[in-house]
C-alpha atoms as a PDB file:
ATOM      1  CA  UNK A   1     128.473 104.227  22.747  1.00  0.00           C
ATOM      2  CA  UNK A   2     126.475 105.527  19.626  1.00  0.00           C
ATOM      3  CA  UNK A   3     128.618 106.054  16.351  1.00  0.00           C
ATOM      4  CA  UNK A   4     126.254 109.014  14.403  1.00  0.00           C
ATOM      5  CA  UNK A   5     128.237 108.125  11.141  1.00  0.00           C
ATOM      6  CA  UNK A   6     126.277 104.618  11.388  1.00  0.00           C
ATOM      7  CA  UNK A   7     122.806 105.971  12.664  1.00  0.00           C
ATOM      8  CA  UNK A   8     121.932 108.518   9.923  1.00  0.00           C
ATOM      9  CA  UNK A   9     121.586 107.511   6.039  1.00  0.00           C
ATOM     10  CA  UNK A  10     123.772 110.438   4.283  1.00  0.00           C
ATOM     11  CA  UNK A  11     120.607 111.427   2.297  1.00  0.00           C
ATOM     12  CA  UNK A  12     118.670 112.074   5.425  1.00  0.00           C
ATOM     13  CA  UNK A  13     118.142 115.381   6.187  1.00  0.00           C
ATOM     14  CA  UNK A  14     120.187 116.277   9.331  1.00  0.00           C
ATOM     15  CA  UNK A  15     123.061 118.303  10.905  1.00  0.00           C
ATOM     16  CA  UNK A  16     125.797 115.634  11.399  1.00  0.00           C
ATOM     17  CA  UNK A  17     127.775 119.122  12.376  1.00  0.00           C
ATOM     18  CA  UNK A  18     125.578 119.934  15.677  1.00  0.00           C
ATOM     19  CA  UNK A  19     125.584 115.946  16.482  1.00  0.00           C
ATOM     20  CA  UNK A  20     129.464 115.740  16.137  1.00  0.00           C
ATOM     21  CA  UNK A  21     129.600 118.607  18.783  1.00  0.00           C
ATOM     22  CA  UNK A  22     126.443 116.963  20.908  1.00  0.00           C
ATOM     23  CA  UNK A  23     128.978 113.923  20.691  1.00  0.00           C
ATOM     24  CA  UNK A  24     132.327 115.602  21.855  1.00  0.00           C
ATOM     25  CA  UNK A  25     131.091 117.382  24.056  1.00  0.00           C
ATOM     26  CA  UNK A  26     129.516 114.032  25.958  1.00  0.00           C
ATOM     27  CA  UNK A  27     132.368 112.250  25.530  1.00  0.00           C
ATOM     28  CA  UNK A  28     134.283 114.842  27.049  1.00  0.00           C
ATOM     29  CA  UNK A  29     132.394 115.499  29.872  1.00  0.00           C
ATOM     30  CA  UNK A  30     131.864 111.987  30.703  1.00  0.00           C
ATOM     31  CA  UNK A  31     135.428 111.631  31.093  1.00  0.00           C
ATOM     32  CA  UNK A  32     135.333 115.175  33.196  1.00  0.00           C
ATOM     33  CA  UNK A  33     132.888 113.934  35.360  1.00  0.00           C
ATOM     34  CA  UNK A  34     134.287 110.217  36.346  1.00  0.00           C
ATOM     35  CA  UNK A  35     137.723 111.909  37.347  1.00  0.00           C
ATOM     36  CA  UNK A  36     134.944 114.682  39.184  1.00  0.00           C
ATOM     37  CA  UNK A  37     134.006 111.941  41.129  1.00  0.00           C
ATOM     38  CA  UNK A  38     137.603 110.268  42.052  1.00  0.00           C
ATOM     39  CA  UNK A  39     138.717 113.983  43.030  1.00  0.00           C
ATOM     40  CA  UNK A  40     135.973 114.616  45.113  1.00  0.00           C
ATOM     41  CA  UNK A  41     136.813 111.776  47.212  1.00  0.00           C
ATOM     42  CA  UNK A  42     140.132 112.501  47.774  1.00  0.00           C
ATOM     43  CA  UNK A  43     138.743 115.944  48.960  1.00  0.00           C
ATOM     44  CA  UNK A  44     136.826 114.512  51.827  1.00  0.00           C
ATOM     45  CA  UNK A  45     139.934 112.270  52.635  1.00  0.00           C
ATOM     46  CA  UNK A  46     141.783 115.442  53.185  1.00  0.00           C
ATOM     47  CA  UNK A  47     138.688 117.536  54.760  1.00  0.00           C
ATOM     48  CA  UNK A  48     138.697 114.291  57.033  1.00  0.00           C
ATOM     49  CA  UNK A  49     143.155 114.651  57.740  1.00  0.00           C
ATOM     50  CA  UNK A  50     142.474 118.234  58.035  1.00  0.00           C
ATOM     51  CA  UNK A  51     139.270 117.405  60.768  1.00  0.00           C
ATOM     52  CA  UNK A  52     141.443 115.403  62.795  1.00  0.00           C
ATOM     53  CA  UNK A  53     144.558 117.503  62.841  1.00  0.00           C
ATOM     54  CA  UNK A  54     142.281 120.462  63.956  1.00  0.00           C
ATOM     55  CA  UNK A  55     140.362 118.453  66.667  1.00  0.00           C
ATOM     56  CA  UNK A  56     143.834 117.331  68.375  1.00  0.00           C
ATOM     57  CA  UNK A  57     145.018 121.154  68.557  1.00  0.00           C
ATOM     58  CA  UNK A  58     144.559 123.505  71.437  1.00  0.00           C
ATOM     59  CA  UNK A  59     141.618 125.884  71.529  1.00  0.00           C
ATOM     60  CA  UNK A  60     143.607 128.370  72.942  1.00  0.00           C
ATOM     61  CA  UNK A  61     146.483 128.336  70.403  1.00  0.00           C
ATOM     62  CA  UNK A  62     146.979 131.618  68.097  1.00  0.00           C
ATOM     63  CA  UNK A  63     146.402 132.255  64.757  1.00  0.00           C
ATOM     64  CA  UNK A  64     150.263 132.124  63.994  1.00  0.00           C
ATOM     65  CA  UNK A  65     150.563 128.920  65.869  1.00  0.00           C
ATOM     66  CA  UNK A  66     147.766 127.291  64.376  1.00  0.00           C
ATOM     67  CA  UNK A  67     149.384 127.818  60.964  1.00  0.00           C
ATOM     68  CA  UNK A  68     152.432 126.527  61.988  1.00  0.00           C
ATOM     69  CA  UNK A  69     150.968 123.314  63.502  1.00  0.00           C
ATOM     70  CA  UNK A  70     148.502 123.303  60.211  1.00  0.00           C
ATOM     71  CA  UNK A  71     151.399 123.341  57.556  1.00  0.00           C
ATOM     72  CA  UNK A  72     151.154 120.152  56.321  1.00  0.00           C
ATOM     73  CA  UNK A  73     147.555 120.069  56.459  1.00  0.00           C
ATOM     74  CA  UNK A  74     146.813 123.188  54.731  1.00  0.00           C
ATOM     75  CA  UNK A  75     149.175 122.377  51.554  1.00  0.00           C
ATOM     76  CA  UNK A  76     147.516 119.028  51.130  1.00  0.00           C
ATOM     77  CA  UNK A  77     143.892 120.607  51.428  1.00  0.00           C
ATOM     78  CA  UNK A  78     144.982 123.967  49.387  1.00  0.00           C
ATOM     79  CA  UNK A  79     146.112 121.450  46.584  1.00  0.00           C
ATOM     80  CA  UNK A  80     143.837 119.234  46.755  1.00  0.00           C
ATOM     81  CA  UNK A  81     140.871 122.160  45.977  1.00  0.00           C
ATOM     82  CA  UNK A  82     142.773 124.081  43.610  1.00  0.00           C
ATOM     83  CA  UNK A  83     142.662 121.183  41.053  1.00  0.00           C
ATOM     84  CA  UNK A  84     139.120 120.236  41.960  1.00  0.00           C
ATOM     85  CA  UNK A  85     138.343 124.096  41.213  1.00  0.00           C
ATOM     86  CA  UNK A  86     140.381 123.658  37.977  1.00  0.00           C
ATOM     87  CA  UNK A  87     138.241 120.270  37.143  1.00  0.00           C
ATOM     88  CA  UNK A  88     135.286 121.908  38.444  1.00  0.00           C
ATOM     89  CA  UNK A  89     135.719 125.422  35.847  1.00  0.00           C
ATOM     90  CA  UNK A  90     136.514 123.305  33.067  1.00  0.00           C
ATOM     91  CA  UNK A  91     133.226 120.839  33.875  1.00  0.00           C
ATOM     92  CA  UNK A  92     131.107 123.587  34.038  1.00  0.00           C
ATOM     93  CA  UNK A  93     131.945 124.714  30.526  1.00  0.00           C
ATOM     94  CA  UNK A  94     131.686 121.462  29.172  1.00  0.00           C
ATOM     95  CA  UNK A  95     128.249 120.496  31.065  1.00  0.00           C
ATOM     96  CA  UNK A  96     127.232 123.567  29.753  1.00  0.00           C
ATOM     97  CA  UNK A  97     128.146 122.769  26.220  1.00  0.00           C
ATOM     98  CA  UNK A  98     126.422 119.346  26.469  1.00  0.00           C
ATOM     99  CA  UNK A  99     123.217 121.031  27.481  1.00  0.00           C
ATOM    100  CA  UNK A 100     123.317 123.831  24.911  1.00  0.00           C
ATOM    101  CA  UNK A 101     123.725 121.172  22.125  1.00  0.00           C
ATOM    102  CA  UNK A 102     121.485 118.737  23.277  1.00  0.00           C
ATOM    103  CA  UNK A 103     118.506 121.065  23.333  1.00  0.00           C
ATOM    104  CA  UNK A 104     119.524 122.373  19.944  1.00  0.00           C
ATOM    105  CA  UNK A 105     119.786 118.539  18.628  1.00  0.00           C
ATOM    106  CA  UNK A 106     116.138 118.186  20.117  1.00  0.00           C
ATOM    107  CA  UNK A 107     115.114 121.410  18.486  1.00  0.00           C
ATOM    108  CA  UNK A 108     116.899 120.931  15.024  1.00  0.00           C
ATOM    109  CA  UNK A 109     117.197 117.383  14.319  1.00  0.00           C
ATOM    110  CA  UNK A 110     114.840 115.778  16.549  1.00  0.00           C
ATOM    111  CA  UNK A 111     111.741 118.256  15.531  1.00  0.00           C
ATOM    112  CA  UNK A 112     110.480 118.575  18.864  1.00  0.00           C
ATOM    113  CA  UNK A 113     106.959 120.410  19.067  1.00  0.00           C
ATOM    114  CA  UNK A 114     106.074 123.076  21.604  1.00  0.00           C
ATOM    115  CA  UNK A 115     109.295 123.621  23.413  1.00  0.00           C
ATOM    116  CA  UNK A 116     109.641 126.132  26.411  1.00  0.00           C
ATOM    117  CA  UNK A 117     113.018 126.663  26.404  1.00  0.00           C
ATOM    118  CA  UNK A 118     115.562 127.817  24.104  1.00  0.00           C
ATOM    119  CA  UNK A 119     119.460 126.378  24.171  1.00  0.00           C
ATOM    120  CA  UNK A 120     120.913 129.518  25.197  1.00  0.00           C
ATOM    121  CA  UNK A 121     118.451 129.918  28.148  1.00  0.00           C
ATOM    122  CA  UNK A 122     118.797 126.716  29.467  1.00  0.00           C
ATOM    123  CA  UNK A 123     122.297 127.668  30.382  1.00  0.00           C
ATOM    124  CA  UNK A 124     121.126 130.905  31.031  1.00  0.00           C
ATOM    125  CA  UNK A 125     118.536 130.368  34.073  1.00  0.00           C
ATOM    126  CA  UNK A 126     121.635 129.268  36.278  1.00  0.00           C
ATOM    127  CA  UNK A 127     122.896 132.957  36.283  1.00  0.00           C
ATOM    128  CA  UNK A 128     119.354 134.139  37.273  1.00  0.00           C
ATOM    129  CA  UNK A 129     118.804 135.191  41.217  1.00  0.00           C
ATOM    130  CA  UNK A 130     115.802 133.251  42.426  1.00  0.00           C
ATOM    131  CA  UNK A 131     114.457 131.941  39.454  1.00  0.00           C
ATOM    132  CA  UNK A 132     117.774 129.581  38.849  1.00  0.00           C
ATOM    133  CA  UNK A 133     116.120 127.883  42.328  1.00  0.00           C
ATOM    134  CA  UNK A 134     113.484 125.827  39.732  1.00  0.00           C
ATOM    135  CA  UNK A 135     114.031 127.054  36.044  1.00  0.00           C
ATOM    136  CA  UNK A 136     116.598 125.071  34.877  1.00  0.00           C
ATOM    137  CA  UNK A 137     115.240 122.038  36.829  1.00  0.00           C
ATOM    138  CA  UNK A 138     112.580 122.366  34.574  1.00  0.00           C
ATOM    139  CA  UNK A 139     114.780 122.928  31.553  1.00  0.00           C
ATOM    140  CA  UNK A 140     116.579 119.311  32.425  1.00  0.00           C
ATOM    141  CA  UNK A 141     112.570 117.843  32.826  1.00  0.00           C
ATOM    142  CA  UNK A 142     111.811 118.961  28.993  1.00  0.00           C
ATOM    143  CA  UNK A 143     115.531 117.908  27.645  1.00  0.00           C
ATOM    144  CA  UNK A 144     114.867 114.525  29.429  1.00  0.00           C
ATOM    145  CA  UNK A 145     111.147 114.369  28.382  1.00  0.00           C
ATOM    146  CA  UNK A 146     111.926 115.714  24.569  1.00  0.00           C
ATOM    147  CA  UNK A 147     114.638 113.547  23.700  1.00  0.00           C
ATOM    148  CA  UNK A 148     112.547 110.979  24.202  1.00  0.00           C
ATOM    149  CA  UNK A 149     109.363 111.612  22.542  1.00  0.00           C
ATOM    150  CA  UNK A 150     109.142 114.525  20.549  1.00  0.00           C
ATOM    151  CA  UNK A 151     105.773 114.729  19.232  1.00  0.00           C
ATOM    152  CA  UNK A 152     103.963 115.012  22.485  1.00  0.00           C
ATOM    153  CA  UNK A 153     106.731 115.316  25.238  1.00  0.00           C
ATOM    154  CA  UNK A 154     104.787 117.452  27.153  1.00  0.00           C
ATOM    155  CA  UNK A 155     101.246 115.618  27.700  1.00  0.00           C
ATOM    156  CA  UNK A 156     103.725 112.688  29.340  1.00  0.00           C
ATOM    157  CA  UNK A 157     104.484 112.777  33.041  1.00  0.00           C
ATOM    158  CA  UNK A 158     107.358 110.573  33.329  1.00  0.00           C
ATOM    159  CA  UNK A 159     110.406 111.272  34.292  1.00  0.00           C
ATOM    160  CA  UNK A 160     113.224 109.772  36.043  1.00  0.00           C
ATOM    161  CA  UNK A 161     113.427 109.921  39.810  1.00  0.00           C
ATOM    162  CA  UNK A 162     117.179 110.778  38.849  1.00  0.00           C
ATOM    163  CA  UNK A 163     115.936 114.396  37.973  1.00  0.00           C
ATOM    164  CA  UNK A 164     114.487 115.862  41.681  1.00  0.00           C
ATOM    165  CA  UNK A 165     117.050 113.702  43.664  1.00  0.00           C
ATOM    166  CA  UNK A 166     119.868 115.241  41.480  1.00  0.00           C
ATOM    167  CA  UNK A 167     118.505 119.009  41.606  1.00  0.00           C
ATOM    168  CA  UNK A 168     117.882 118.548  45.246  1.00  0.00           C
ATOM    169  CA  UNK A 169     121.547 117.538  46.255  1.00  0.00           C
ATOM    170  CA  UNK A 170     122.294 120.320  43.628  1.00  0.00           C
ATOM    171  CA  UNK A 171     120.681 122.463  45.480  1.00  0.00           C
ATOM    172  CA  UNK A 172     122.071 121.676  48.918  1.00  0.00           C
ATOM    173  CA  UNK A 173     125.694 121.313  47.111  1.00  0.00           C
ATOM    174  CA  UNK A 174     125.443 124.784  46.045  1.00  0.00           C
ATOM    175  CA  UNK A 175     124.682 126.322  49.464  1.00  0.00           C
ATOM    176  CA  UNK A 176     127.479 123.875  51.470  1.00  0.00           C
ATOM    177  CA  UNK A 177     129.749 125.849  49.022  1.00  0.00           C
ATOM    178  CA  UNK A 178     128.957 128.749  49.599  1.00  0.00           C
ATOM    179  CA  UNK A 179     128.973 128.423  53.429  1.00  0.00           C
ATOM    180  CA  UNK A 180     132.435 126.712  53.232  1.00  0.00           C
ATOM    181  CA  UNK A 181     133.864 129.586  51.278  1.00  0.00           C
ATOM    182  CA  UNK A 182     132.712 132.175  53.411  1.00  0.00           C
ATOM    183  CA  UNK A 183     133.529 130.660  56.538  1.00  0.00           C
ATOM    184  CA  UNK A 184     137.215 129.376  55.740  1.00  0.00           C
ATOM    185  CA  UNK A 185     137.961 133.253  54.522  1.00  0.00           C
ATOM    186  CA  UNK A 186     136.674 134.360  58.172  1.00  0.00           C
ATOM    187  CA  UNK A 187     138.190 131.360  60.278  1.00  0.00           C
ATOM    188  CA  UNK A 188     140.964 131.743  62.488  1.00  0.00           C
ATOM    189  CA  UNK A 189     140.981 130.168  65.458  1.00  0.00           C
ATOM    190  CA  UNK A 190     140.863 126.888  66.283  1.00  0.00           C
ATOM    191  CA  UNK A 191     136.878 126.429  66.956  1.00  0.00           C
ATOM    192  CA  UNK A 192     136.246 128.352  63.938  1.00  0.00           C
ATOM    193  CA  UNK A 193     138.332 126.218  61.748  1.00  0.00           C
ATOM    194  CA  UNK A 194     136.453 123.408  62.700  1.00  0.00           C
ATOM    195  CA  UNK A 195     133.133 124.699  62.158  1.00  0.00           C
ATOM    196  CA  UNK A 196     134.416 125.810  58.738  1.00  0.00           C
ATOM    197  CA  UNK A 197     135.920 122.203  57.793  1.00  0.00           C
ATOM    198  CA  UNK A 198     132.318 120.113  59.291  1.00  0.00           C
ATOM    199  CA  UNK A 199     130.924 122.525  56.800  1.00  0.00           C
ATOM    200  CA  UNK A 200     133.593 121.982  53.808  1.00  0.00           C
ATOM    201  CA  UNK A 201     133.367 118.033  54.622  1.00  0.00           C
ATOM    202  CA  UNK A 202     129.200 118.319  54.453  1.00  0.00           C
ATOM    203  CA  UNK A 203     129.666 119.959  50.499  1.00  0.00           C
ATOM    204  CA  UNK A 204     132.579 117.025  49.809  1.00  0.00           C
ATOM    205  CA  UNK A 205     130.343 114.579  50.901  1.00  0.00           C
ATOM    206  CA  UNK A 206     127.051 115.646  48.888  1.00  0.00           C
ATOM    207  CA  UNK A 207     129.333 116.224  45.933  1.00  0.00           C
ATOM    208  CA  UNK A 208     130.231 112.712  45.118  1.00  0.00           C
ATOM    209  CA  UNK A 209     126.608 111.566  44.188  1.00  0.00           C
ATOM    210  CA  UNK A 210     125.485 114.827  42.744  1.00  0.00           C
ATOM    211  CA  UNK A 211     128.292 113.505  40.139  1.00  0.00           C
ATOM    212  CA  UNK A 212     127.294 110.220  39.695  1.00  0.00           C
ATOM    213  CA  UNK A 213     123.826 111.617  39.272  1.00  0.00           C
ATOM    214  CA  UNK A 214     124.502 114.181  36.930  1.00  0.00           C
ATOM    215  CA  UNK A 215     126.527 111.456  34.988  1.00  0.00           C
ATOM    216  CA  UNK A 216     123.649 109.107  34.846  1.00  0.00           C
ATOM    217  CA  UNK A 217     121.202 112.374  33.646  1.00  0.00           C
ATOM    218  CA  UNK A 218     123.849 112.566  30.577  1.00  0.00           C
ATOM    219  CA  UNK A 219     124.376 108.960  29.698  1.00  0.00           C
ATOM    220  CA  UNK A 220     120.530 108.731  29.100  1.00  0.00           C
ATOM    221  CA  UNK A 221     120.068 112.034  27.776  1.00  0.00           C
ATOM    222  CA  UNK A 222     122.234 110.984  25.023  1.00  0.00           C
ATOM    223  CA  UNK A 223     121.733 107.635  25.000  1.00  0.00           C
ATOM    224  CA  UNK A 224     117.951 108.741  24.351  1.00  0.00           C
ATOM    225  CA  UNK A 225     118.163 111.361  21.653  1.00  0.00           C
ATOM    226  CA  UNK A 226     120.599 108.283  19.524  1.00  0.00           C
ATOM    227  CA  UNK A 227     118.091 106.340  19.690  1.00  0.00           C
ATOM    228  CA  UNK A 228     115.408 108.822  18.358  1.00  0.00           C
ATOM    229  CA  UNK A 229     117.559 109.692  15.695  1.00  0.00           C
ATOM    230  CA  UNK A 230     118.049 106.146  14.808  1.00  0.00           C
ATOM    231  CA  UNK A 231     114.428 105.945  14.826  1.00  0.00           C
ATOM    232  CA  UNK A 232     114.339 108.899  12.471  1.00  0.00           C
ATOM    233  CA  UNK A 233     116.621 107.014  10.261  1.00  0.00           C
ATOM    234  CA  UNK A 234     114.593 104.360   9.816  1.00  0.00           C
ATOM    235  CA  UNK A 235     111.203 105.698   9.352  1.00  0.00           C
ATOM    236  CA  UNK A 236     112.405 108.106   6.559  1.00  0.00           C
ATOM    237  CA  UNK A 237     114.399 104.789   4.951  1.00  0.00           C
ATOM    238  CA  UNK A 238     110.869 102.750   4.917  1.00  0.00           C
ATOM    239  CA  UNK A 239     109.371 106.048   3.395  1.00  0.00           C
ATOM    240  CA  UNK A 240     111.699 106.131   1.005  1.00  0.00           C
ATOM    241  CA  UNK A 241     111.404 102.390   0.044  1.00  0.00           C
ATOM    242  CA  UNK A 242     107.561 102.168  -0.281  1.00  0.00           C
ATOM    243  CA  UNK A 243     108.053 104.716  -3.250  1.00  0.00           C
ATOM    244  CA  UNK A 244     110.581 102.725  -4.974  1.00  0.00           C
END
């Protein structure tokens, strides 16, 4: 973990403000996103209880009887996703703070040159029917590629295979959810339910390394613009020593 207070020489011209909210808010959402990960386990442990308790009913059984024989179940499961929707809100906001700051930092502090995106739009693309399918995919490419060079981001082709696999599961993630949503407000038989839970255990299960994904993205995000602004540190301080 970077400490900003020992990166940037108080005479250098930077916003220590806009870095001590860059660093809260990944600090923060680090922490958000490890327990993300342990509580999306425990969701597919329950999907999994609530797949087996469903397989070993009767077909034929009514909606009244199924709830009855689903009572246990369905508090364990309705628990279980209320706090991961809780987690999940909260995440949001905070991944969404992260990325806001961190392409101001890049923008601001790090000087980057010929940037497509502004912060507010790179939040702003996810809300956006059809185009959030690819825009803020590209938004993450330009954070990634900016905070590490800033000068000529864009003539470099490298990213990290972390990017497509994680938009890709994000991608698939998103739709699972939806489909889980709309069929467990529709299911009420006993077939249905089970179509509805293979569903809600196929989103669990792409969840977990979309997190650890995402995760990684931040870590080396960050990671990467400290370093650049240690770099930026230094080069003014040898600037500043060959005129003494």
């Amino acid at each position: 973990m970077y400490n900003y207070s020992t990166i940037v020489h108080p005479q250098v011209s930077m916003d220590t403000k806009l870095i001590n909210k860059l660093t809260f808010s990944y600090k923060t959402l680090s922490l958000l996103l490890k327990a993300g990960i342990v509580v999306s386990v425990i969701a597919l442990f329950a999907s999994l209880y609530e797949n087996r308790v469903l397989v070993g009913l009767d077909s034929n059984l009514k909606p009244d009887a199924i709830d009855e024989k689903m009572l246990i179940s369905n508090l364990i499961v309705g628990l279980t996703a209320l706090f991961q929707l809780i987690l999940s809100v909260v995440t949001l906001i905070f991944g969404a703070r992260f990325l806001y700051f961190a392409h101001k930092n890049i923008r601001e502090n790090l000087k980057a040159d010929k940037l497509k995106f502004t912060p507010g739009w790179v939040i702003g693309w996810y809300f956006i029917p059809v185009a959030n399918l690819w825009k803020p995919f590209q938004a993450m490419k330009e954070l990634w590629r900016a905070s590490k060079n800033q000068k000529d981001w864009w003539t470099s082709e490298f990213t990290s295979a972390l990017l497509p696999w994680w938009w890709t599961l994000w991608i698939i993630g998103t739709a699972a959810d939806r489909a889980s949503f709309r069929l467990s407000l529709k299911a009420k038989y006993v077939n249905e339910l089970i179509t509805s839970n293979l569903v809600t255990l196929t989103s669990d299960i792409f969840q977990i390394p979309l997190t650890i994904l995402f995760f990684m993205i931040v870590q080396r995000v960050y990671a990467m613009q400290m370093e650049s602004l240690k770099r930026i540190e230094a080069n003014e301080q040898e600037i500043k020593e060959s005129f003494n």
